[in-house]
Protein backbone atom coordinates (compact mmCIF):
# COMPACT_ATOMS: atom_id res chain seq x y z
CA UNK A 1 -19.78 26.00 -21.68
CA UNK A 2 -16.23 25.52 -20.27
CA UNK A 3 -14.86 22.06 -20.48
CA UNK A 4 -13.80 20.28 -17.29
CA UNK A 5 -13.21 16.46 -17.19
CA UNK A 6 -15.44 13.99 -15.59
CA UNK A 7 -12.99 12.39 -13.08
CA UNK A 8 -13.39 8.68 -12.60
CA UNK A 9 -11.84 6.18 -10.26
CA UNK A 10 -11.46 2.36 -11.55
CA UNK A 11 -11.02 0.75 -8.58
CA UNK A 12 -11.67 -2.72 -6.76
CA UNK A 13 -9.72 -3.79 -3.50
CA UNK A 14 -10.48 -7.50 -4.92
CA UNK A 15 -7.34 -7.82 -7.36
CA UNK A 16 -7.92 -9.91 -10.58
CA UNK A 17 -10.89 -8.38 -11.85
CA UNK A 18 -9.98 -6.75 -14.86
CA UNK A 19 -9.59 -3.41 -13.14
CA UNK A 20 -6.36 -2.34 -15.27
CA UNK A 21 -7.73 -3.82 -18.49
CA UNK A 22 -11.02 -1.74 -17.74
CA UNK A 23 -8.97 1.56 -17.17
CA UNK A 24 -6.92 0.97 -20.92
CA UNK A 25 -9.54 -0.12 -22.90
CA UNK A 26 -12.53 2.65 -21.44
CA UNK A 27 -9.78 5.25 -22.27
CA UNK A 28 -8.58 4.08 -25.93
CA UNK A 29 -12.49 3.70 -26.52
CA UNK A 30 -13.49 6.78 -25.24
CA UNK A 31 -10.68 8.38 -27.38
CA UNK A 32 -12.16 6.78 -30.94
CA UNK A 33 -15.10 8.12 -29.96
CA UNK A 34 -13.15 12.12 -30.18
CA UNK A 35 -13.19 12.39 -26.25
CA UNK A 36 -9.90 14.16 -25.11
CA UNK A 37 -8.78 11.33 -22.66
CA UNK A 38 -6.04 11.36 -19.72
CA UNK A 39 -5.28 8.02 -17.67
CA UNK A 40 -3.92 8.61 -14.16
CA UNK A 41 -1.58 5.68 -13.51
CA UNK A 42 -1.60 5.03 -9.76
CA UNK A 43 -0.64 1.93 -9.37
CA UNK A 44 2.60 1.06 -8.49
CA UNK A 45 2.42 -1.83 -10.71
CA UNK A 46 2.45 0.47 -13.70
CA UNK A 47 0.32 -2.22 -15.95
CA UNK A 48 -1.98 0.73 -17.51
CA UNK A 49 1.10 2.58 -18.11
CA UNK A 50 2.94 -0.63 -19.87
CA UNK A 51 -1.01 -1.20 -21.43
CA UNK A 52 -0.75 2.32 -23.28
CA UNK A 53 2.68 1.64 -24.57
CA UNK A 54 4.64 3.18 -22.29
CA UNK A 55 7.98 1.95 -20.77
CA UNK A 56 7.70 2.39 -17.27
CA UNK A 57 11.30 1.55 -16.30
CA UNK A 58 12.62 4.14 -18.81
CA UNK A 59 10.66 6.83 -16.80
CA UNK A 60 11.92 10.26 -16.36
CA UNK A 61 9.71 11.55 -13.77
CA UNK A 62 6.12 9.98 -13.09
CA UNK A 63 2.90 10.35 -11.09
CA UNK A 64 5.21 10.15 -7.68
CA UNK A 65 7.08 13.14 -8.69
CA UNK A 66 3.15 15.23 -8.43
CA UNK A 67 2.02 13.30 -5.57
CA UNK A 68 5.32 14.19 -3.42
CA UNK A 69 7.71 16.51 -5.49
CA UNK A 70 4.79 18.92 -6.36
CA UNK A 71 5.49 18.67 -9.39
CA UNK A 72 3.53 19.97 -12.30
CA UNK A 73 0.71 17.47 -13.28
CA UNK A 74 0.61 18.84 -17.32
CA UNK A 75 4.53 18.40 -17.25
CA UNK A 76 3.86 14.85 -16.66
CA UNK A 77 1.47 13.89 -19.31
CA UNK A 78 2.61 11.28 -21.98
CA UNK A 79 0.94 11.30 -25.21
CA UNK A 80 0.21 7.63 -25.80
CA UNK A 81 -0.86 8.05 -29.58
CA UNK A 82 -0.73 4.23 -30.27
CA UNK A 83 -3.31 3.83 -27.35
CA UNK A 84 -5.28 7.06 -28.41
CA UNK A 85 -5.23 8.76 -25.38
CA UNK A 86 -2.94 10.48 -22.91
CA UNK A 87 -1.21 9.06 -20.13
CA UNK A 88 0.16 10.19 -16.28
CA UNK A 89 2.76 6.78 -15.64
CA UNK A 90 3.74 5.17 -13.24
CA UNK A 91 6.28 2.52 -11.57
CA UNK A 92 7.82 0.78 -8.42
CA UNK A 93 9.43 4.43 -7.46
CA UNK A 94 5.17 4.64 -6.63
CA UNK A 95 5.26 2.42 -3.92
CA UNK A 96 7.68 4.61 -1.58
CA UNK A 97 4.84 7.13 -1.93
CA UNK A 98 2.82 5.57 0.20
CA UNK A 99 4.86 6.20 3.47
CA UNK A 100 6.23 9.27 2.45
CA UNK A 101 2.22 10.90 1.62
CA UNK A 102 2.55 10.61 5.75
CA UNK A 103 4.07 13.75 6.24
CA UNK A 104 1.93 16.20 4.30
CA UNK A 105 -0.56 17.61 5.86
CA UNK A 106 -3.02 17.51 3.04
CA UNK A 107 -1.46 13.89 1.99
CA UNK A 108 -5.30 13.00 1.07
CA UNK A 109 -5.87 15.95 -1.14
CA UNK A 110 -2.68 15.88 -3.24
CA UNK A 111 -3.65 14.22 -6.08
CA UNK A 112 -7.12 16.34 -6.69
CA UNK A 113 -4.92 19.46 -6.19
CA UNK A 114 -2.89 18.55 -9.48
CA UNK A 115 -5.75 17.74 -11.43
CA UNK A 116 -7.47 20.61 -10.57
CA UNK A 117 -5.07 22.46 -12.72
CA UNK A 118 -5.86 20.16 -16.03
CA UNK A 119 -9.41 19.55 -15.84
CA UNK A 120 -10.43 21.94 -18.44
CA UNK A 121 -7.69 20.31 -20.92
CA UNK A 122 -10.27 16.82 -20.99
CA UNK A 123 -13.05 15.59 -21.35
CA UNK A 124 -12.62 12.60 -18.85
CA UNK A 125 -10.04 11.87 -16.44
CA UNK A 126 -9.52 8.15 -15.24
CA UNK A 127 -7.41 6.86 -12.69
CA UNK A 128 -6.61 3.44 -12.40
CA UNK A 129 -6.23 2.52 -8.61
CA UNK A 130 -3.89 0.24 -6.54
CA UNK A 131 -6.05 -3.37 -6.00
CA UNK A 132 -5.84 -2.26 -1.72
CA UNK A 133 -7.04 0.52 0.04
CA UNK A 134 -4.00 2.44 1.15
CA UNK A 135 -2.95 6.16 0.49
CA UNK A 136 -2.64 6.03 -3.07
CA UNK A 137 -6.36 4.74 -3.53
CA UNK A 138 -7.67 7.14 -0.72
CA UNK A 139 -5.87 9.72 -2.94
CA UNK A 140 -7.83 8.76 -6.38
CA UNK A 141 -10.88 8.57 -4.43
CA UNK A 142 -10.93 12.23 -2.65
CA UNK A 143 -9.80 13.35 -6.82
CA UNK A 144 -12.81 11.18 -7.98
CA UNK A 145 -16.30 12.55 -9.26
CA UNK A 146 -17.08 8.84 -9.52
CA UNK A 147 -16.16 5.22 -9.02
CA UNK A 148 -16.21 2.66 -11.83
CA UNK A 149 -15.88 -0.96 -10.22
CA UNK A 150 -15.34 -3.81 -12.53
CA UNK A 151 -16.24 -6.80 -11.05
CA UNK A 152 -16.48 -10.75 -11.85
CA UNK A 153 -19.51 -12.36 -11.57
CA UNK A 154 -18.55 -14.98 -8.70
CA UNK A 155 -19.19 -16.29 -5.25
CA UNK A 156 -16.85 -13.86 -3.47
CA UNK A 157 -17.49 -10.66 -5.56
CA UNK A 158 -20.53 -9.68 -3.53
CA UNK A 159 -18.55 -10.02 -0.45
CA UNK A 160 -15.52 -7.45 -1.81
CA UNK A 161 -18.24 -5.67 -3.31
CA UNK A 162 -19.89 -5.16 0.39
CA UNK A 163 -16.71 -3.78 1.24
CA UNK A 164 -15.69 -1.57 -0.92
CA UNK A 165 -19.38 0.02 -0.77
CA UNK A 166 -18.22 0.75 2.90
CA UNK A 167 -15.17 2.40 2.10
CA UNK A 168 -16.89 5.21 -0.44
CA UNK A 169 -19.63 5.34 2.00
CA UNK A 170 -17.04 6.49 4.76
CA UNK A 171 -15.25 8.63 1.95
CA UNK A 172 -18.43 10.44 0.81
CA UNK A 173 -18.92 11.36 4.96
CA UNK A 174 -15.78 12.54 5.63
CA UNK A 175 -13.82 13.87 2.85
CA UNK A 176 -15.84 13.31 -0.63
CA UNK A 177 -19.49 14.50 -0.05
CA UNK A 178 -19.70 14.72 -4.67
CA UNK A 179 -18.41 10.96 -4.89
CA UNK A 180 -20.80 8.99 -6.63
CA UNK A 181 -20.90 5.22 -8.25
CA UNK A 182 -20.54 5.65 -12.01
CA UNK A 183 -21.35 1.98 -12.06
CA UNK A 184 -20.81 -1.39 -11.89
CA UNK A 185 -18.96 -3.33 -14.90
CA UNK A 186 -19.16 -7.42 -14.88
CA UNK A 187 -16.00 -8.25 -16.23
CA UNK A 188 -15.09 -11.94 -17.71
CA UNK A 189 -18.13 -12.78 -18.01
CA UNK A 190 -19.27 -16.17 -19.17
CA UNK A 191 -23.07 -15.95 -19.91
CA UNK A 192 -22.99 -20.00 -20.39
CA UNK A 193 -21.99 -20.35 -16.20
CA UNK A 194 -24.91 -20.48 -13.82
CA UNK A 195 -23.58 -18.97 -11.09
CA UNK A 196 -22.14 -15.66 -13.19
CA UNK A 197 -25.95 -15.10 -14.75
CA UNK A 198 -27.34 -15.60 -10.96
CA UNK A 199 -24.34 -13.27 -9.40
CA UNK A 200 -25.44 -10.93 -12.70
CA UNK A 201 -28.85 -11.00 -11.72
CA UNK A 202 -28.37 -10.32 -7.91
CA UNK A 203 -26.54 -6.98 -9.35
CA UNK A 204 -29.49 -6.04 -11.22
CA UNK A 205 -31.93 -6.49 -8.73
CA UNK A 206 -29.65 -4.70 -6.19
CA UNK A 207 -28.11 -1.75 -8.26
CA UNK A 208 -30.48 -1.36 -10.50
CA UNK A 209 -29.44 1.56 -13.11
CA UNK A 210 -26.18 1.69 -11.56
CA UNK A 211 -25.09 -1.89 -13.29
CA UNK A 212 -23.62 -1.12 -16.96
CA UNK A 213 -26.03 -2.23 -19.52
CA UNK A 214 -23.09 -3.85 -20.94
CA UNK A 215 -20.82 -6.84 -20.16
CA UNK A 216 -17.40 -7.99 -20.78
CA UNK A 217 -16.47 -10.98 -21.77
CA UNK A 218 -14.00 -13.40 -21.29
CA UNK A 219 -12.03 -12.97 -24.57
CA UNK A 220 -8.42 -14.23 -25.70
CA UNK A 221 -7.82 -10.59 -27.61
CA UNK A 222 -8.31 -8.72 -24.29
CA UNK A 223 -6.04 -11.35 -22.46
CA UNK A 224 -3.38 -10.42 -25.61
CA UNK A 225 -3.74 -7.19 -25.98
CA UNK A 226 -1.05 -5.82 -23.35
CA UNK A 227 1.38 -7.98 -24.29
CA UNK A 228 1.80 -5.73 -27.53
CA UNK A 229 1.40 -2.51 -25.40
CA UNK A 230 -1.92 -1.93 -26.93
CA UNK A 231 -5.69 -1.63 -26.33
CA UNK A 232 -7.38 -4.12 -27.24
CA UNK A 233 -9.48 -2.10 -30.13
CA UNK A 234 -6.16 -1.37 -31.66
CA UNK A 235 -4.96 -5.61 -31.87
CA UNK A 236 -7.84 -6.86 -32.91
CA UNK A 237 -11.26 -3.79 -33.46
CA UNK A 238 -13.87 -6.64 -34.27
CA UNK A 239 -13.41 -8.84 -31.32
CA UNK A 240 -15.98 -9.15 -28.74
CA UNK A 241 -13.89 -7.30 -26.24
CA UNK A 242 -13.23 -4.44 -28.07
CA UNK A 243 -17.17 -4.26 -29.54
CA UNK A 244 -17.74 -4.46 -25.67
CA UNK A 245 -15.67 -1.69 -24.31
CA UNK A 246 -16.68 1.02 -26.76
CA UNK A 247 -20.39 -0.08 -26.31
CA UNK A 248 -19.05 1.05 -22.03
CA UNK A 249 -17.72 4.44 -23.59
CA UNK A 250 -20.87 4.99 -25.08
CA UNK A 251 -22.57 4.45 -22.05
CA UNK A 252 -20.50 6.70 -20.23
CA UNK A 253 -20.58 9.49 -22.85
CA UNK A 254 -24.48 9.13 -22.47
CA UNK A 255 -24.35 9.55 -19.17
CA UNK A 256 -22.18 12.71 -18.97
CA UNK A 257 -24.72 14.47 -21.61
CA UNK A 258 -27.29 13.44 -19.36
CA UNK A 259 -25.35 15.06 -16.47
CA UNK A 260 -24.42 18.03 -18.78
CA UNK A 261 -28.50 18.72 -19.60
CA UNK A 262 -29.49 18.64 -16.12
CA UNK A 263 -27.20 20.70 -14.72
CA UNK A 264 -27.77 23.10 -17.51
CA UNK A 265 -31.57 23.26 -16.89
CA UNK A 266 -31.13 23.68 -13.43
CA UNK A 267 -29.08 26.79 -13.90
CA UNK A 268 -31.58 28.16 -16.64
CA UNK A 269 -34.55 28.23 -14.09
């Protein structure tokens, strides 16, 4: 069977949950595991761009130049070989997108147009979104198969969780009917805090399957990590970070070849 990437948004509009680390270390773990990986950078920020190594202010062209240029998405890709995986950038030209995405007529749909054209060259796709819901976001979500939301176990997550429900719920009516959750990550978690286990356990009982079996903790080596441009699996392979994020990728590679059979039996009856 032809390949075509599984396309999946990282996104929270609650900033500070991880949601950049989550995008970086998913990819350079799904990359170990001999998945062809691509990371879509779009946030202006360009932390998951820095993350895999990149500079971002020594950027010819970048994510902007496909979003509003038209430019061609595979002419963009970075090979981020230290990170083990392949990388769209992007920087503060990113943030003059958002205005300018006004005056297309297809300004949600210009993002899934150019990866359209590389979906076959990968096995996943990931885009790490801006921490607000504004163009760029609405952009990675209409391009999206799925969401991944990281999350901290804490009073308010349930709250920005509530909302961000609401905004794929409107985006599945309107303009994504295939968007699905891919699931729900806890992120820094501390499995000695009362309230994170009872947040954790308020997940469960909601989401059910849709909760990654696995956690992340809070761990020095992930807080390192980008400092040295790297993944955490490639500073430090036996901390409980990195243990943690390729025990995600696994999850997620399940899941496709779960995906994969059903689909396939489907078409064979």
């Amino acid at each position: 069977m032809a390949r075509s990437a599984r396309v999946i948004a990282i996104a929270n509009q609650k900033g500070g949950v991880g949601k950049t680390t989550t995008a970086i270390n998913i990819c350079s773990s799904l990359g170990a595991a001999d998945q062809k990986v691509l990371l879509i950078d779009m946030d202006p920020q360009g932390n998951a761009t820095m993350g895999a190594g990149v500079d971002k202010d020594d950027l010819e062209e970048s994510v902007y130049d496909v979003l509003l240029e038209g430019a061609n998405i595979a002419d963009m890709v970075i090979n981020a070989e230290q990170a083990g995986f392949y990388v769209i950038p992007s920087n503060g030209e990113l943030t003059g997108a958002e205005v300018h995405l006004l005056d297309f007529d297809d300004r949600e749909y210009r993002l899934a147009k150019a990866i359209e054209k590389v979906k076959s060259d990968y096995d996943f796709i990931l885009i790490d979104c801006p921490p607000s819901l504004n163009m760029l976001s609405l952009n990675s979500l209409v391009a999206a198969d799925s969401v991944l939301i990281p999350m901290q176990c804490e009073y308010y997550a349930l709250e920005g969780l509530s909302a961000l429900m609401g905004t794929i719920s409107q985006i599945q009516d309107s303009i994504n009917p295939k968007l699905e959750i891919e699931g729900l990550l806890r992120t820094m978690f501390d499995g000695r805090n009362r309230l994170a286990i009872d947040v954790s356990n308020e997940l469960e009982e909601h989401f059910g399957d849709q909760v990654f079996k696995t956690t992340i903790p809070r761990n020095v080596r992930l807080a390192e990590a980008p400092s040295y441009g790297l993944p955490v699996m490639y500073h430090d392979i036996r901390s409980s970070g990195a243990q943690a994020y390729l025990a995600v990728a696994d999850e997620l590679i399940l899941k496709e070849l779960d995906r994969n059979l059903v689909t396939n039996m489907s078409k064979d009856q």
